[in-house]
N, C-alpha and C. Protein backbone atom coordinates (compact mmCIF):
# COMPACT_ATOMS: atom_id res chain seq x y z
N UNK A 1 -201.84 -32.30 -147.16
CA UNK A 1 -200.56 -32.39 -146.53
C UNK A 1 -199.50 -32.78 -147.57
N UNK A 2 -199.44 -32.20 -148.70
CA UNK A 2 -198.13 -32.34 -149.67
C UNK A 2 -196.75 -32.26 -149.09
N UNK A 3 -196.39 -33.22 -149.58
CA UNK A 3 -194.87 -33.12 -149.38
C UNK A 3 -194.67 -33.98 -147.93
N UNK A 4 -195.54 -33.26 -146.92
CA UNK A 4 -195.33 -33.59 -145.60
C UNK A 4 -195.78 -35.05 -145.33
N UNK A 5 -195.07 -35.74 -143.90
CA UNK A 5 -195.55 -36.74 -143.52
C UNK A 5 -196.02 -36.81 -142.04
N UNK A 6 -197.24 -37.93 -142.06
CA UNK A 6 -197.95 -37.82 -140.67
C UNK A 6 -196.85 -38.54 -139.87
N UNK A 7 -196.99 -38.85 -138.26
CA UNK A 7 -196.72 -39.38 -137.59
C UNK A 7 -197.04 -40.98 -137.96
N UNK A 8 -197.89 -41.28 -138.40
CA UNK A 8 -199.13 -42.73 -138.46
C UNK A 8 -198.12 -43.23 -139.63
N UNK A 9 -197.40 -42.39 -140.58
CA UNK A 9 -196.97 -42.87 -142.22
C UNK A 9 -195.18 -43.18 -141.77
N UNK A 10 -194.93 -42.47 -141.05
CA UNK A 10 -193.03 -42.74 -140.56
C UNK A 10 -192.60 -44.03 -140.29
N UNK A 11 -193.73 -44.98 -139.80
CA UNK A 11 -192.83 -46.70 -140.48
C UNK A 11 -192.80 -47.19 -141.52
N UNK A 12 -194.31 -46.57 -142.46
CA UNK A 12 -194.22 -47.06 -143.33
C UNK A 12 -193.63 -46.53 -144.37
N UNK A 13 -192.88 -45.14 -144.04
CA UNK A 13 -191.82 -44.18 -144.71
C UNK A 13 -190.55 -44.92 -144.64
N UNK A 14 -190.59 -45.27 -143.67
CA UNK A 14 -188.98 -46.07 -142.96
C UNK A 14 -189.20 -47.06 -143.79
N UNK A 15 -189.75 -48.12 -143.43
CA UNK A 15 -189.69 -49.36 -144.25
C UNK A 15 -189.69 -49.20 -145.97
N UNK A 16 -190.38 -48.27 -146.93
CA UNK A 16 -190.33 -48.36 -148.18
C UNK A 16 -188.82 -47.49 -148.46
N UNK A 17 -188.61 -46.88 -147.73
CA UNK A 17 -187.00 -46.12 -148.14
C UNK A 17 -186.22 -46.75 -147.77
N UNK A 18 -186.13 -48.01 -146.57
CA UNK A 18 -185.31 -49.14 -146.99
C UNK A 18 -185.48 -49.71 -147.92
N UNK A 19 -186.57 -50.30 -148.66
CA UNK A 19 -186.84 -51.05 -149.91
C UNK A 19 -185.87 -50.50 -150.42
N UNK A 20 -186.20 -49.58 -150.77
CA UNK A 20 -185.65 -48.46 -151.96
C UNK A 20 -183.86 -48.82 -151.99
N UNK A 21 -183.45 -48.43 -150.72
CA UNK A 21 -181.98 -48.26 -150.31
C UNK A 21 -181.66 -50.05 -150.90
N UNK A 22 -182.52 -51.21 -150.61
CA UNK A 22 -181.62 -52.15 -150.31
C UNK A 22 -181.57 -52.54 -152.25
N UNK A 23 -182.80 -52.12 -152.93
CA UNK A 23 -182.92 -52.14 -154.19
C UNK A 23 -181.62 -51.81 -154.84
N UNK A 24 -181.20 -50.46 -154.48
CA UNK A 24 -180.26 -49.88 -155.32
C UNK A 24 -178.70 -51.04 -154.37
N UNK A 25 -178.97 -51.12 -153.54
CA UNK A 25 -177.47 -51.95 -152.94
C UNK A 25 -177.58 -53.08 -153.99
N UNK A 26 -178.83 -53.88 -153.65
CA UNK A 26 -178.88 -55.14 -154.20
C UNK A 26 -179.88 -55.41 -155.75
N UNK A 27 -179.19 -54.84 -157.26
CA UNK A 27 -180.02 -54.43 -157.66
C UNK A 27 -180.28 -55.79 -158.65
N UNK A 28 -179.65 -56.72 -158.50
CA UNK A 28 -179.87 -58.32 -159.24
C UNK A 28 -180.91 -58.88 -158.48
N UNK A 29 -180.98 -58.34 -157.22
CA UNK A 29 -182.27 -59.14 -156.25
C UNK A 29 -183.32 -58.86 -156.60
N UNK A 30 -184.45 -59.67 -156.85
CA UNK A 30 -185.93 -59.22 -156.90
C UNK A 30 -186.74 -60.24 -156.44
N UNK A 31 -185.94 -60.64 -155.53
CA UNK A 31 -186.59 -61.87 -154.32
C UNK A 31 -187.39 -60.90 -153.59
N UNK A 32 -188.87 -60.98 -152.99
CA UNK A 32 -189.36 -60.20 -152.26
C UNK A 32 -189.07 -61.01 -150.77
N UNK A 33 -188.77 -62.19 -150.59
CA UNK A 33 -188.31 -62.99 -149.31
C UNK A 33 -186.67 -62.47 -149.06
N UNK A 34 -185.67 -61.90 -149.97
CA UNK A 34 -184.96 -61.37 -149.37
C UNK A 34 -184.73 -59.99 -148.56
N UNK A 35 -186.28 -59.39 -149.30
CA UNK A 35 -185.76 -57.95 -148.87
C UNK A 35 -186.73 -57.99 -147.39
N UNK A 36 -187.48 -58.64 -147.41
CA UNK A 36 -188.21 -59.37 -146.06
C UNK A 36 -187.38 -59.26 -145.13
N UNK A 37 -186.85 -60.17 -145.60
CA UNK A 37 -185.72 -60.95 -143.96
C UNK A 37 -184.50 -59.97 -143.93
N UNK A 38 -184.04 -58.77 -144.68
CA UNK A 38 -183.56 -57.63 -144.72
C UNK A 38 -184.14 -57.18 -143.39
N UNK A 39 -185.58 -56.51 -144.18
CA UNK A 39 -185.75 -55.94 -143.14
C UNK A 39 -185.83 -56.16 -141.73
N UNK A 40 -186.43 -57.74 -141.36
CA UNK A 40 -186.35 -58.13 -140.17
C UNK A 40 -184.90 -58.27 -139.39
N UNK A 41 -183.95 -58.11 -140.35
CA UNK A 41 -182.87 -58.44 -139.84
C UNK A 41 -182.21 -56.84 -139.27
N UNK A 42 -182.76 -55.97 -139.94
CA UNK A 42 -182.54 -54.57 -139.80
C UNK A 42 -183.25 -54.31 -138.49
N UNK A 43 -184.75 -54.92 -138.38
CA UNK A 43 -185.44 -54.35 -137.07
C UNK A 43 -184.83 -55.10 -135.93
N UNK A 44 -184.54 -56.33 -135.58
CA UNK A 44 -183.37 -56.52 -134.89
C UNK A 44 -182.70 -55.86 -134.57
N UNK A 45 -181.84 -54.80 -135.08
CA UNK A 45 -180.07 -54.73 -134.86
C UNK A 45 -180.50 -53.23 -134.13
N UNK A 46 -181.97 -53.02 -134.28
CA UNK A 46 -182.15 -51.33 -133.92
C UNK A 46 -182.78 -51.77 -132.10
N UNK A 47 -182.07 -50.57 -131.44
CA UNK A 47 -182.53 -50.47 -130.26
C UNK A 47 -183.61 -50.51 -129.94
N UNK A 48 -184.34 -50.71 -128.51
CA UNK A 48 -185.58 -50.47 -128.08
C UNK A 48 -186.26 -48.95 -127.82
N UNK A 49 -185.06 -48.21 -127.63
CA UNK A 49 -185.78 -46.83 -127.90
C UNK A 49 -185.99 -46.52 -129.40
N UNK A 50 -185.39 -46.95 -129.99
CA UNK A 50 -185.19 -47.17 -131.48
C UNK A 50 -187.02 -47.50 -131.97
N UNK A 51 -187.02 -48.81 -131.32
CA UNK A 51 -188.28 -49.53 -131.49
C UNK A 51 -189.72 -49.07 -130.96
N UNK A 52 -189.42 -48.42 -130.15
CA UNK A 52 -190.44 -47.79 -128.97
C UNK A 52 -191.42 -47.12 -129.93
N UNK A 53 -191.40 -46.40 -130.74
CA UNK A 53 -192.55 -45.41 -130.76
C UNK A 53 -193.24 -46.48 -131.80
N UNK A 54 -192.50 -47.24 -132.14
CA UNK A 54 -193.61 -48.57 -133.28
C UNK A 54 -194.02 -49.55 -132.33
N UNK A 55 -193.62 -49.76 -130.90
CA UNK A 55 -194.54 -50.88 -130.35
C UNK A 55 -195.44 -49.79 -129.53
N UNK A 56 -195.52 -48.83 -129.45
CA UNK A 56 -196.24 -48.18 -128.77
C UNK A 56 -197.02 -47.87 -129.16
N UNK A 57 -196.85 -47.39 -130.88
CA UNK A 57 -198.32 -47.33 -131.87
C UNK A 57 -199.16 -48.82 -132.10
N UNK A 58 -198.23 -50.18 -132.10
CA UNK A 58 -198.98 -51.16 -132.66
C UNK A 58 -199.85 -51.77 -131.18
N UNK A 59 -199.40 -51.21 -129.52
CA UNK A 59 -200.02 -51.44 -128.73
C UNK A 59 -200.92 -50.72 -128.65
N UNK A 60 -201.21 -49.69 -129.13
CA UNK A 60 -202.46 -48.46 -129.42
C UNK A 60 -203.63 -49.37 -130.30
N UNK A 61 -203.26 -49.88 -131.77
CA UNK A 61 -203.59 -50.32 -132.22
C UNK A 61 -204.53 -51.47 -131.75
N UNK A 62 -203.72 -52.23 -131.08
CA UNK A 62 -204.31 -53.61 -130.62
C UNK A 62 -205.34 -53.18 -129.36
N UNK A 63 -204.84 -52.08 -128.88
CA UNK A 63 -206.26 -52.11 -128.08
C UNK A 63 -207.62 -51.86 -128.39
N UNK A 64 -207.63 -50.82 -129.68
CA UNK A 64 -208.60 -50.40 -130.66
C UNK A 64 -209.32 -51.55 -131.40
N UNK A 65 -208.27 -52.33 -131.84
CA UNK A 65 -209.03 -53.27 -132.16
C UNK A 65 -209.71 -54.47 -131.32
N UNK A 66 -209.09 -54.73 -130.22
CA UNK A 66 -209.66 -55.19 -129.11
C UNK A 66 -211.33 -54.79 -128.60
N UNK A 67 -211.59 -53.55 -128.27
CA UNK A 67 -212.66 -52.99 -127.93
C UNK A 67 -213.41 -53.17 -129.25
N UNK A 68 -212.70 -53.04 -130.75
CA UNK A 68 -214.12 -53.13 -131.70
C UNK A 68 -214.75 -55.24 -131.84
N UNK A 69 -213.43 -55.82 -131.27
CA UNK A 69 -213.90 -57.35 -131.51
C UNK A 69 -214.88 -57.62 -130.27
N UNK A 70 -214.70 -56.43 -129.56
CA UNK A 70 -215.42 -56.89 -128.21
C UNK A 70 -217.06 -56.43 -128.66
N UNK A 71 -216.83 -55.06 -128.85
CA UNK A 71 -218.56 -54.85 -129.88
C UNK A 71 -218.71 -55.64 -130.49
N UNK A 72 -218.09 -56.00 -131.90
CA UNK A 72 -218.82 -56.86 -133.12
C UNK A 72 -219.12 -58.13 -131.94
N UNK A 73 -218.43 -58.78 -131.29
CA UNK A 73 -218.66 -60.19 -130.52
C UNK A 73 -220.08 -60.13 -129.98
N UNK A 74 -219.85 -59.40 -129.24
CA UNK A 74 -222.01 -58.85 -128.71
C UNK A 74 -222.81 -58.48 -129.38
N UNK A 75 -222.77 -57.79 -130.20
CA UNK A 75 -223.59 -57.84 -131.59
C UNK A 75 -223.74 -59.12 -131.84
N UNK A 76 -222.63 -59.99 -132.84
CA UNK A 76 -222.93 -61.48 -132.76
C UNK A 76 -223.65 -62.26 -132.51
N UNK A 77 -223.69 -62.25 -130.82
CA UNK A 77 -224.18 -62.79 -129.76
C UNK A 77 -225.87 -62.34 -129.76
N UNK A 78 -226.02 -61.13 -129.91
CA UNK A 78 -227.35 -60.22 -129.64
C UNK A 78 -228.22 -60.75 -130.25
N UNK A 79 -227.19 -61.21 -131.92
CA UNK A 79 -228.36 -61.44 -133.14
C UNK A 79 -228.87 -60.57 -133.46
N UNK A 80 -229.39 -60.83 -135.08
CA UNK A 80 -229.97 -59.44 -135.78
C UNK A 80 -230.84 -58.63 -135.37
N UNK A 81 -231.50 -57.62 -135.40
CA UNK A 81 -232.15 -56.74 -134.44
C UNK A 81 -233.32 -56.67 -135.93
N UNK A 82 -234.95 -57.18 -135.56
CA UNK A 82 -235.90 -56.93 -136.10
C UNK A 82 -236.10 -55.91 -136.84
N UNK A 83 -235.82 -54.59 -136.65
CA UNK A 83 -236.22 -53.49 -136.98
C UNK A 83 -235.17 -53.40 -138.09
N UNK A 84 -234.18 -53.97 -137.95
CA UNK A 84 -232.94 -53.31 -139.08
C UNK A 84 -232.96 -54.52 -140.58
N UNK A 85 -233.31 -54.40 -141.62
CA UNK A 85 -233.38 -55.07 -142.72
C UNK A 85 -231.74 -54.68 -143.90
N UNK A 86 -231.17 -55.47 -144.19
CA UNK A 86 -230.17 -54.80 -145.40
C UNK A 86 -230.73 -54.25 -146.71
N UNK A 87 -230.37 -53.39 -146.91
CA UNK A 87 -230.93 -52.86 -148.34
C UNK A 87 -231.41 -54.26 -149.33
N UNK A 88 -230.25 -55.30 -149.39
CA UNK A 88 -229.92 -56.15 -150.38
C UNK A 88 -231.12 -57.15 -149.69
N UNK A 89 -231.45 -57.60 -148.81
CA UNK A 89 -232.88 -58.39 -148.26
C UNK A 89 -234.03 -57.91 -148.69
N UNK A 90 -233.94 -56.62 -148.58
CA UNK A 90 -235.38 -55.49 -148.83
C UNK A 90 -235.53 -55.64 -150.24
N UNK A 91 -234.80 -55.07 -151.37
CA UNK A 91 -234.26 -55.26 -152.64
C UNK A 91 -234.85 -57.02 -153.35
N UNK A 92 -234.22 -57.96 -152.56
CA UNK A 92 -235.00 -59.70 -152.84
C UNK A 92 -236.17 -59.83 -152.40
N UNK A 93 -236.53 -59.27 -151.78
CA UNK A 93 -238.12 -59.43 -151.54
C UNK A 93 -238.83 -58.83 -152.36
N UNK A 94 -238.17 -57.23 -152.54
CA UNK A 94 -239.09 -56.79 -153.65
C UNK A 94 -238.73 -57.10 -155.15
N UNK A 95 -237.83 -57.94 -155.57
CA UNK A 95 -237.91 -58.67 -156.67
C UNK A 95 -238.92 -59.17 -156.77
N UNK A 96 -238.50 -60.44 -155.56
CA UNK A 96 -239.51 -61.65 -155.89
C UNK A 96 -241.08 -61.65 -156.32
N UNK A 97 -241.92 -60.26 -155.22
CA UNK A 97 -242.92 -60.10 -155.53
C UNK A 97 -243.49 -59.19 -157.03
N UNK A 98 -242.65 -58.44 -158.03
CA UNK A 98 -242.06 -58.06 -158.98
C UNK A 98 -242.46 -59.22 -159.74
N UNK A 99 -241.85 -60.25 -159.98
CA UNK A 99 -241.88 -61.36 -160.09
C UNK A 99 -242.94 -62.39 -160.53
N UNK A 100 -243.93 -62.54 -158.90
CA UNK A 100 -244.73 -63.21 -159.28
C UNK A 100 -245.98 -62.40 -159.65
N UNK A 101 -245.98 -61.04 -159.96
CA UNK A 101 -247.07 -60.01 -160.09
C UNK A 101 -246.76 -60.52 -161.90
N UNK A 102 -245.85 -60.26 -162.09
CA UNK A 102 -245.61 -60.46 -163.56
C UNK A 102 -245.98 -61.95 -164.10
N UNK A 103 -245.68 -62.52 -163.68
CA UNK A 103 -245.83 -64.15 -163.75
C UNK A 103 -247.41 -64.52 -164.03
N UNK A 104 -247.97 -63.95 -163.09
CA UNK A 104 -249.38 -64.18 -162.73
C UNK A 104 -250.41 -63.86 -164.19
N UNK A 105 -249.69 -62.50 -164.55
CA UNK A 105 -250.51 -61.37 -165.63
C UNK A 105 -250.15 -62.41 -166.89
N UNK A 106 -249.13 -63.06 -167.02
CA UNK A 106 -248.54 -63.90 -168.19
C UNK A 106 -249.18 -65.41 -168.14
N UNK A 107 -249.37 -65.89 -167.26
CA UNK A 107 -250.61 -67.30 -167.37
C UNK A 107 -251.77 -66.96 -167.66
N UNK A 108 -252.43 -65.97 -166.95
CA UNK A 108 -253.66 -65.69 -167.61
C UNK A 108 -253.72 -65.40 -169.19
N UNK A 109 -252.72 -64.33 -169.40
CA UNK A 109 -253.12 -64.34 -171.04
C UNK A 109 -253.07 -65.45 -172.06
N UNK A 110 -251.92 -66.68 -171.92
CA UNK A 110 -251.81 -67.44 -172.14
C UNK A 110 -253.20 -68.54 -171.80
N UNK A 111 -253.77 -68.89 -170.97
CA UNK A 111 -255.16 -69.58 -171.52
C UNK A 111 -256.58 -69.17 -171.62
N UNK A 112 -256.33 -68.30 -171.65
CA UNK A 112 -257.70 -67.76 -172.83
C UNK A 112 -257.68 -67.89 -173.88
């Protein structure tokens, strides 16, 4: 998608082309707390239809993430499931025994 922009990227199009705009207004500033409260002061002054299609995406959002805190939470709760090991558990175990296989072969030669 060159050149073009998604729907999902247009606030965060909006917001860096204000950067941009307030940069060149204010170009002695390089407070990042001024261009902050810029912008908040900018999202203020804009209407609610104005505002609408960004609380409507960040209420999209929050429900998405809602339903995944609600999985991970029961998972949580479920506790680890026997059958499922992490690579990186599987991996320390088979060090360790690595390990003492080697260990073992190295005392013996040593007292004879």
């Amino acid at each position: 998608m060159k050149g073009g922009r998604s729907k999902s990227d247009t606030k965060t199009a909006k917001l860096s082309e204000f950067r941009e705009l307030y940069k060149k207004e204010h170009p002695k500033n390089k407070s990042v707390a001024a261009v902050g409260k810029a912008g908040g002061d900018k999202w203020k002054s804009l209407s609610e239809a104005e505002k609408a299609p960004f609380v409507a995406k960040a209420d999209k959002r929050k429900v998405e993430y809602e339903k995944k805190m609600k999985a991970y939470n029961k998972e949580q709760a479920e506790g680890p499931k026997e059958e499922e090991e992490s690579e990186k558990s599987m991996s320390e175990v088979n060090d360790d025994d690595e390990d003492d296989e080697e260990g073992s072969g190295e005392d013996d030669e040593d007292d004879e």
